[in-house]
Protein backbone atom coordinates (compact mmCIF):
# COMPACT_ATOMS: atom_id res chain seq x y z
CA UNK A 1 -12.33 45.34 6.85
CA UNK A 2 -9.15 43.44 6.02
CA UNK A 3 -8.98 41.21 2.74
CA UNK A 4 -8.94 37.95 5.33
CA UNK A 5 -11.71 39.05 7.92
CA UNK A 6 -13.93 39.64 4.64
CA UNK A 7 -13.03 36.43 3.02
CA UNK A 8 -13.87 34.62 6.67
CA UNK A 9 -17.45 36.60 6.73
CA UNK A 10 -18.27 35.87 3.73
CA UNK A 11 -17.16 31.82 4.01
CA UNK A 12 -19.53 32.15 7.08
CA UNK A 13 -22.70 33.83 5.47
CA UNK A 14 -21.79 31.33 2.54
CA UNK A 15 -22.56 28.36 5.50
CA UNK A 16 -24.96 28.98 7.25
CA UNK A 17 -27.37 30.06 4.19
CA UNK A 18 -26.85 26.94 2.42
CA UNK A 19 -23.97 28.03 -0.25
CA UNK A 20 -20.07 26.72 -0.06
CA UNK A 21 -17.52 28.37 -1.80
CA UNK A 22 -14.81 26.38 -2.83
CA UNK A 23 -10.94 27.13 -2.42
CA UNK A 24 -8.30 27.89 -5.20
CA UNK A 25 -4.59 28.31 -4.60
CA UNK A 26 -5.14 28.29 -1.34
CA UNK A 27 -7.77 31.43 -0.98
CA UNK A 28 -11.57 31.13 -0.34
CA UNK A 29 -12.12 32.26 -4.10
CA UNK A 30 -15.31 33.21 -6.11
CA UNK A 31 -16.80 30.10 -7.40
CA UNK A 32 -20.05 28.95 -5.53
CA UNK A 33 -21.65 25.47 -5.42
CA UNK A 34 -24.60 24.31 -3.90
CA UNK A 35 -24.66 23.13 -0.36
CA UNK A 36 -27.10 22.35 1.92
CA UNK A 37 -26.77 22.38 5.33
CA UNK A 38 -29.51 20.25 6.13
CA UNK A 39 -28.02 17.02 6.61
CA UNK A 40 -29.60 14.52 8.70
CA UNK A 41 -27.28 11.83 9.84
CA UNK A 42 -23.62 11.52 10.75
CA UNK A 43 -20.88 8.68 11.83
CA UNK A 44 -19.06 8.62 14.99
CA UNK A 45 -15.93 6.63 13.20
CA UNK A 46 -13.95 5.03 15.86
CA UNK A 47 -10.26 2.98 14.75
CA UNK A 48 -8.76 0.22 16.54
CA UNK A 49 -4.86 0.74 16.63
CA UNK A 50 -4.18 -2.53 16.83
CA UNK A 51 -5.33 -3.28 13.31
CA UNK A 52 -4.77 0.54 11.66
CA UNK A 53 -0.80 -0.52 10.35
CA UNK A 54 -2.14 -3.61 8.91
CA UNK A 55 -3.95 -1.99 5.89
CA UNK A 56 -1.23 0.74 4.48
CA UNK A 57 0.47 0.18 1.67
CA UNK A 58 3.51 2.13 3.34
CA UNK A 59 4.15 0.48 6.30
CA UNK A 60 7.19 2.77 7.24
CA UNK A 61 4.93 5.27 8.38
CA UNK A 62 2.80 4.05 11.48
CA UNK A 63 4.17 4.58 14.42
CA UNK A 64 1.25 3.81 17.44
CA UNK A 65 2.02 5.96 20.49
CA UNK A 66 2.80 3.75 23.79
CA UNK A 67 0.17 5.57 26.05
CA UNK A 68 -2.30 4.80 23.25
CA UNK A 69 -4.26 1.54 24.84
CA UNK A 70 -8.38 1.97 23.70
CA UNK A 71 -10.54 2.86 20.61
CA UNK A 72 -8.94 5.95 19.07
CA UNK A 73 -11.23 8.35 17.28
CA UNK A 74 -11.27 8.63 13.52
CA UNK A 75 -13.63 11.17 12.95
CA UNK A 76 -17.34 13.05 13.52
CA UNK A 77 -18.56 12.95 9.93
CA UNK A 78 -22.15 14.41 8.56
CA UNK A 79 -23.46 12.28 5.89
CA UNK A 80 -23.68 13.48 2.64
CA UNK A 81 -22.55 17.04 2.73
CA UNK A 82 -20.72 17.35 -0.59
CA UNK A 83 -17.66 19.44 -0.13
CA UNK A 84 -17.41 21.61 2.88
CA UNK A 85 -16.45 24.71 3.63
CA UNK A 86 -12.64 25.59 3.36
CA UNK A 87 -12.47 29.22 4.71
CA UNK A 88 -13.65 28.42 8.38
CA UNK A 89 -9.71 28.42 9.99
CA UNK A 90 -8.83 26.08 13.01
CA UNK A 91 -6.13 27.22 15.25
CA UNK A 92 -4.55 25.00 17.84
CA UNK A 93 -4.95 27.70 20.75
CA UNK A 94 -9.27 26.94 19.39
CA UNK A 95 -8.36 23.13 21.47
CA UNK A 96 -5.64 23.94 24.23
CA UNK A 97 -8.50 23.55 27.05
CA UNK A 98 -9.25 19.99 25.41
CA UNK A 99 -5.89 18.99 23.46
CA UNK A 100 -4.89 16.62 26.53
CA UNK A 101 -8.43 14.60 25.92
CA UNK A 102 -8.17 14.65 22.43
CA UNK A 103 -4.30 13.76 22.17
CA UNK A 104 -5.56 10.52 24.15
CA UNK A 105 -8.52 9.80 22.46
CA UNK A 106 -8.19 11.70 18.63
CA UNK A 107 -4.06 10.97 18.06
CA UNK A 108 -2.23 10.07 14.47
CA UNK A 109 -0.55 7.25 13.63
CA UNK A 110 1.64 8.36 10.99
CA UNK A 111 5.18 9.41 11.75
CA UNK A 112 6.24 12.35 12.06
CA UNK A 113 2.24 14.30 11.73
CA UNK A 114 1.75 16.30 14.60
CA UNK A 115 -1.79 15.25 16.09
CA UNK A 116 -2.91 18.96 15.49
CA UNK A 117 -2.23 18.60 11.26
CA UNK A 118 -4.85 15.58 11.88
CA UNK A 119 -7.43 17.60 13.63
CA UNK A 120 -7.27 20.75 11.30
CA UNK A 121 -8.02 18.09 8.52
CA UNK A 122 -10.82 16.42 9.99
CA UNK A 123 -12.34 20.19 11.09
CA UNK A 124 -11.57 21.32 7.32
CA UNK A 125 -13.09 18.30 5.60
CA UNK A 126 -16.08 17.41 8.01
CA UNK A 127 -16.27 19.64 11.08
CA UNK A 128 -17.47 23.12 8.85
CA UNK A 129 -20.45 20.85 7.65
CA UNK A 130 -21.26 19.67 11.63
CA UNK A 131 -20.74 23.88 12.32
CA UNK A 132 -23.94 24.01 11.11
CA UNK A 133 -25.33 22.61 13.99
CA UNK A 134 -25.11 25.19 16.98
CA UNK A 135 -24.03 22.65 19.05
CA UNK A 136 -20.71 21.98 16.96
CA UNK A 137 -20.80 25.26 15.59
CA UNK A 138 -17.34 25.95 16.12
CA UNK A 139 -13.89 24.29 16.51
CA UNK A 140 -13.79 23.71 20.10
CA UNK A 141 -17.78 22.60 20.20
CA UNK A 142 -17.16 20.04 17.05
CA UNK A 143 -13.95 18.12 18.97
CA UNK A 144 -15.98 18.22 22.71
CA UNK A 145 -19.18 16.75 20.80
CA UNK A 146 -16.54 13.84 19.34
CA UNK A 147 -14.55 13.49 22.60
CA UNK A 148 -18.16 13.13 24.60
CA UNK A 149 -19.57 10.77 22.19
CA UNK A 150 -16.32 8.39 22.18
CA UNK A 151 -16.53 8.33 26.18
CA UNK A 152 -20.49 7.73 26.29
CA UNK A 153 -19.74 4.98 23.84
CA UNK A 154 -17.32 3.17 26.05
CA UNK A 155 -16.43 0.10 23.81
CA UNK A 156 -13.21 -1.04 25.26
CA UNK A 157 -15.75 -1.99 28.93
CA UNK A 158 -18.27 -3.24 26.66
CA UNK A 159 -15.72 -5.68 25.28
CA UNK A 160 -13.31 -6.25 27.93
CA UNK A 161 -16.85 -7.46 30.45
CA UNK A 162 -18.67 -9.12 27.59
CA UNK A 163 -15.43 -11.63 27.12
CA UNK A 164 -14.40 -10.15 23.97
CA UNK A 165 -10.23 -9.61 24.37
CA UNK A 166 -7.31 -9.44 21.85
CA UNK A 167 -5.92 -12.16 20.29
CA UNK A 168 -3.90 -13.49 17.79
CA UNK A 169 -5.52 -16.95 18.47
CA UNK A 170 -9.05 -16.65 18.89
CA UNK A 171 -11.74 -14.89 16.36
CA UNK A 172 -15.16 -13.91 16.73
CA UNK A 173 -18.43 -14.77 14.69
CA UNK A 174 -19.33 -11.44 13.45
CA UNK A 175 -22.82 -11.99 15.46
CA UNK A 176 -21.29 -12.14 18.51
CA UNK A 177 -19.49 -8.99 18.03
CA UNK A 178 -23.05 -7.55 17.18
CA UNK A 179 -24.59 -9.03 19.96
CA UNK A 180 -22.37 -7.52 22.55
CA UNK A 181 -22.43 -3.98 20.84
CA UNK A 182 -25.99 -3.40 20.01
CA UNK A 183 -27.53 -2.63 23.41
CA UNK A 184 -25.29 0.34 23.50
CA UNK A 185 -25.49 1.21 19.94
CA UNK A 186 -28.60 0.18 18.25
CA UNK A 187 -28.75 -1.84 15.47
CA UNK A 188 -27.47 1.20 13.34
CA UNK A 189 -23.78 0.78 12.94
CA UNK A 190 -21.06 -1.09 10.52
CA UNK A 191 -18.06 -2.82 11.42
CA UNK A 192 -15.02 -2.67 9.53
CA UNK A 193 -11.92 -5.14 8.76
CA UNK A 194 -8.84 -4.95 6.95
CA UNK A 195 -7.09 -8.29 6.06
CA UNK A 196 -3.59 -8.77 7.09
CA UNK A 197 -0.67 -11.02 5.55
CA UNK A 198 -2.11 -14.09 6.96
CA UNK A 199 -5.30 -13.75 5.46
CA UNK A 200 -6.95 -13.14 8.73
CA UNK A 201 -9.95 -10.90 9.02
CA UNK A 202 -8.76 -8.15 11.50
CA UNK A 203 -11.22 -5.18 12.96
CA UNK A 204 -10.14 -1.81 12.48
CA UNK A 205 -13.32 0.35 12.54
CA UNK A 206 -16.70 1.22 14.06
CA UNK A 207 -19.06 3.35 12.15
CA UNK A 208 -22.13 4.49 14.84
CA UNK A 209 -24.56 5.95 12.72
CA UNK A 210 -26.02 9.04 14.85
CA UNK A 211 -28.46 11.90 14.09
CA UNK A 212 -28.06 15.48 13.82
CA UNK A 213 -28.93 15.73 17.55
CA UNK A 214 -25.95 13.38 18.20
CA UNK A 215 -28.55 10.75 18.96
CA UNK A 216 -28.64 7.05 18.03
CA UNK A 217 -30.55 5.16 15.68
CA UNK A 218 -30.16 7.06 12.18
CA UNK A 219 -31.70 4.69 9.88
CA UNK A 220 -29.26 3.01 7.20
CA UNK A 221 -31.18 4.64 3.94
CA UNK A 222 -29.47 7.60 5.65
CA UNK A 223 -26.39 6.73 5.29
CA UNK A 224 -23.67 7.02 2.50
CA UNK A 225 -23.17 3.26 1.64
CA UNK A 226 -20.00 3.72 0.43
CA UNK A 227 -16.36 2.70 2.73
CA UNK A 228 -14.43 4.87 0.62
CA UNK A 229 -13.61 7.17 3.65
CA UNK A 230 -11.17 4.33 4.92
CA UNK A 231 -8.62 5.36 2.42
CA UNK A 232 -5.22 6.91 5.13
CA UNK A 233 -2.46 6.64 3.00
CA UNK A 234 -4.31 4.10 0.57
CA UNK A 235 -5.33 1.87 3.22
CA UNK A 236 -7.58 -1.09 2.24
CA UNK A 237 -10.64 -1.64 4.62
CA UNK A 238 -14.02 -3.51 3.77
CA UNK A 239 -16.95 -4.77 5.63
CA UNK A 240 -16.24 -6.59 8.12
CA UNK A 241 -17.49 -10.48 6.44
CA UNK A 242 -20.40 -12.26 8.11
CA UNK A 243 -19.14 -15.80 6.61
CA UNK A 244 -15.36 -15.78 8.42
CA UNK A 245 -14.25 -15.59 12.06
CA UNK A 246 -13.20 -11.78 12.92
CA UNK A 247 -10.17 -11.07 14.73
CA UNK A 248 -9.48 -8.17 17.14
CA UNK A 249 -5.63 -8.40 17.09
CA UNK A 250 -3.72 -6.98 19.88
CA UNK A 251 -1.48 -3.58 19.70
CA UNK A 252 1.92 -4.56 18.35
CA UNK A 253 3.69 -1.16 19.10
CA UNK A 254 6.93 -2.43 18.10
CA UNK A 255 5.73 -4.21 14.70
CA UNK A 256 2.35 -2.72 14.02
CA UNK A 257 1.74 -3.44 10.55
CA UNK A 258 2.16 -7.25 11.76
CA UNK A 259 0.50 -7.39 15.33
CA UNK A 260 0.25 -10.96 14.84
CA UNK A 261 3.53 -12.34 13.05
């Protein structure tokens, strides 16, 4: 058996028993920690584009793609995992009977970063924890269960037919928003804003809260009560305030680090 194939094997015994092992320069190396598979709960992260630009401290960088138009995905994430493993290799060839889906509804918005280099992260950091799960147990399974979940959650209908468009102008109590989202979601989810020059209260993320079965409803105790995760490129995201107005700016794709100005 070849140096590689054993390191993969081994990476893969290390995962599903319950054991990561962690990599140096590169390599899946020798030094163990504890991991447990047996997460309960996970976030569907969806990302407006409209708003994404707005938070980065480099604003050369963002670039939003033309035939981008809805609710992007920002990642499948299983809560409190600890550090996944690094040794389970993604290859673009694992998505080519997807990659048209999830170049639609999974892209990048940073210049110049192939949408693949964005999927082998999110795989790498979160998707070996969901492999645990046979039903995203590997590459292909982990980006179908995200691209499924992001079209069963249709929020662009659910906002466009509920009255709730983009604007520069007009903001939103943060109850309404709730009120129009929780018969699809549940009361489980967190809504996330990044404040732009103006001092406006922009939405730029929606955290569903799901169980291991990909389900609804995980209860908030569950959850990681941290936003830490929103941190592209040192972006600057919150919760979304309940004692403002909340606006759900419009795609600027010419100046989209100022949508509004």
């Amino acid at each position: 058996m070849s140096y590689d194939k054993h390191i993969l094997w081994v990476c893969t015994v290390a995962l599903v028993t319950g054991w990561v092992l962690t990599n140096d320069d590169e390599r899946c190396s020798g030094t163990v920690t504890r991991h447990s598979c047996n997460w309960t709960c996970m976030h569907l992260t969806l990302q407006w584009p409209g708003s994404f630009c707005i938070g980065l401290t480099n604003k050369t960088i963002c670039k939003i793609p033309e035939t981008v138009q809805n609710w992007t995905i920002h990642g499948l994430w299983p809560m409190r995992t600890g550090h996944c493993c690094d040794c389970w290799p993604i290859y673009r060839s694992h998505l080519q009977e997807i990659e048209a889906d999830l170049s639609q509804l999974w892209p990048s918005f940073i210049k110049g970063r192939h949408f693949f280099y964005f999927w082998r992260e999110e795989w790498m950091k979160h998707g070996t924890c969901a492999g645990c799960e046979e039903t995203m147990g590997s590459p292909l399974l982990y980006f179908q269960a995200a691209v499924k979940l992001r079209k069963l959650f249709d929020i662009d209908s659910v906002l466009q037919n509920s009255g709730i468009k983009t604007s520069c102008e007009v903001s939103y109590k943060h109850d309404d928003i709730r009120g129009v989202l929780t018969p699809l979601l549940g009361q489980n989810y967190d809504l996330q804003c990044v404040t732009d020059s103006e001092g406006r209260e922009a939405w730029i993320q929606l955290k569903i809260h799901l169980f291991r079965n990909q389900t609804i409803g995980c209860p908030k105790q569950e959850q990681e009560q941290t936003f830490a995760r929103l941190s592209w490129y040192n972006s600057t995201g919150h919760p979304c305030p309940k004692n403002t107005t909340i606006f759900y700016v419009p795609i600027n794709y010419e100046n989209p680090h100022e949508p509004c100005n």
